[in-house]
Protein backbone atom coordinates (compact mmCIF):
# COMPACT_ATOMS: atom_id res chain seq x y z
CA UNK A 1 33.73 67.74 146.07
CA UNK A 2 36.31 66.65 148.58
CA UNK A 3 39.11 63.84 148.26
CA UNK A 4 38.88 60.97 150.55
CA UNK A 5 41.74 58.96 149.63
CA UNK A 6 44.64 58.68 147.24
CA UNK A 7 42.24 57.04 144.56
CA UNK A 8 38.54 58.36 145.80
CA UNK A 9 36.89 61.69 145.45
CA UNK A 10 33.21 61.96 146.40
CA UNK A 11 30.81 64.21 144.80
CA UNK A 12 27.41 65.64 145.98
CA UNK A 13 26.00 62.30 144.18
CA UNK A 14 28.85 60.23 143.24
CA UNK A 15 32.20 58.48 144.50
CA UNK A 16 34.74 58.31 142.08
CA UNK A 17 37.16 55.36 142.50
CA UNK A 18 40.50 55.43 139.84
CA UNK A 19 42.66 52.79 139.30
CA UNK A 20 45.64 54.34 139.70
CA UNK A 21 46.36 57.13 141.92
CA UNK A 22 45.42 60.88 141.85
CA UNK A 23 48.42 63.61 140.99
CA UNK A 24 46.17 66.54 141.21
CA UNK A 25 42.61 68.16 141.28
CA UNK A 26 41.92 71.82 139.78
CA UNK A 27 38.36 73.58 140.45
CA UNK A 28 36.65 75.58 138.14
CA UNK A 29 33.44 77.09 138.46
CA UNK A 30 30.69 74.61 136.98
CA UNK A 31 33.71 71.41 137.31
CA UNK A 32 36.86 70.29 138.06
CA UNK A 33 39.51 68.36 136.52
CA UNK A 34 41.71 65.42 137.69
CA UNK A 35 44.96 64.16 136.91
CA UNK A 36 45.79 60.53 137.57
CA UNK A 37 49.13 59.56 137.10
CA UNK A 38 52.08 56.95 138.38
CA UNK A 39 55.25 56.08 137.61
CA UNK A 40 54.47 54.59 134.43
CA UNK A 41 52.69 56.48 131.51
CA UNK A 42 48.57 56.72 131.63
CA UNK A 43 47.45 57.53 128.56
CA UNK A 44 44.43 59.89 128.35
CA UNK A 45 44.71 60.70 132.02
CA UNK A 46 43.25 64.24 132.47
CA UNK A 47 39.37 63.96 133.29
CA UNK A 48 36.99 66.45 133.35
CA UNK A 49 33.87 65.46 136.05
CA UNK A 50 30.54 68.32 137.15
CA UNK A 51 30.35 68.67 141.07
CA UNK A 52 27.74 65.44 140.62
CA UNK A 53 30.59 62.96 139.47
CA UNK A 54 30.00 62.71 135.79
CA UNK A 55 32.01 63.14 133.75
CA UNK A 56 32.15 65.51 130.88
CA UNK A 57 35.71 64.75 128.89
CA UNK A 58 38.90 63.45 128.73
CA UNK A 59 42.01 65.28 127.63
CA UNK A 60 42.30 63.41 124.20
CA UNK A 61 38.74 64.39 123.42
CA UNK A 62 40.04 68.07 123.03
CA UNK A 63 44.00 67.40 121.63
CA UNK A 64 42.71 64.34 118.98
CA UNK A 65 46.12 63.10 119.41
CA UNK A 66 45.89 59.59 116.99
CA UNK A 67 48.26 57.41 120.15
CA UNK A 68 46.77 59.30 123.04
CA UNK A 69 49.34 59.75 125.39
CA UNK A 70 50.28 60.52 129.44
CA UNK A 71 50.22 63.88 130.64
CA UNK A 72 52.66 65.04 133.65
CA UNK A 73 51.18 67.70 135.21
CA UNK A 74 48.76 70.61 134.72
CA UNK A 75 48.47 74.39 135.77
CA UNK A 76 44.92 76.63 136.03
CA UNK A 77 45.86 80.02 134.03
CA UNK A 78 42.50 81.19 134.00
CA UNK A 79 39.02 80.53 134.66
CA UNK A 80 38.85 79.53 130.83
CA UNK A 81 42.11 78.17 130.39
CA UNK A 82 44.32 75.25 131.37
CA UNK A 83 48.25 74.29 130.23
CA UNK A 84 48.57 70.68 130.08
CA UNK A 85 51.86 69.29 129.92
CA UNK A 86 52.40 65.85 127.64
CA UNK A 87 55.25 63.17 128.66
CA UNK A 88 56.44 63.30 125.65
CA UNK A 89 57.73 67.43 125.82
CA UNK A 90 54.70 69.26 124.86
CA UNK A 91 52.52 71.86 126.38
CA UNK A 92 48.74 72.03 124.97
CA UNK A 93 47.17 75.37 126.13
CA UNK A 94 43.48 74.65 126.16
CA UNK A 95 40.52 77.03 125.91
CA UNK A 96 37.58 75.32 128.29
CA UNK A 97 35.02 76.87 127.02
CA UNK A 98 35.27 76.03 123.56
CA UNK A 99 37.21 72.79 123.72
CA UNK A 100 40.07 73.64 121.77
CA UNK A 101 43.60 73.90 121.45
CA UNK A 102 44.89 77.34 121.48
CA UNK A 103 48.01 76.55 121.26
CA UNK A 104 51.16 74.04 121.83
CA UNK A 105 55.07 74.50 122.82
CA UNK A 106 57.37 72.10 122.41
CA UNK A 107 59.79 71.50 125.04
CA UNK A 108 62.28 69.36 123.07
């Protein structure tokens, strides 16, 4: 997996084209994740793809938020876990390998 461009990634089998731009790609061992984000809010805007371009989830999948909303950023803690941080103040610390919430902080 490699990014080619500000909106591209290619795959062993796939190119992935997003319509707005990529913030930020982590790797973990069987996929990766991406963040796509502008200036304005994205809702449901962490993906998860395997090294062959599918992909497996998004971000609301796991936090069942009823509006889904934008997320700002997000930070690799372990190979299991992931902090992803919502526009709206509040951190949702993720366990990968069973698809749930762990845990959330509010910033506000």
């Amino acid at each position: 997996m490699r990014q080619v461009n500000e909106k591209q990634i290619e795959t062993t089998d796939n190119k992935l084209t997003f319509e707005v731009a990529i913030k930020k790609i982590i790797e973990y061992k069987n996929f990766f994740l991406v963040l796509v984000r502008e200036r304005k809010e994205v809702p449901n805007n962490i993906i998860a793809y395997d090294y062959s371009g599918n992909e497996l989830w998004r971000i609301n999948d796991i936090v069942k938020a009823k509006i889904a909303r934008g997320y700002d950023n997000m930070e690799k803690k372990a190979e299991d876990l992931l902090e992803a941080y919502c526009e709206l103040g509040i951190i949702y610390e993720i366990d990968l390998d069973r698809k749930q919430v762990n845990n959330k902080k509010y910033l506000r």
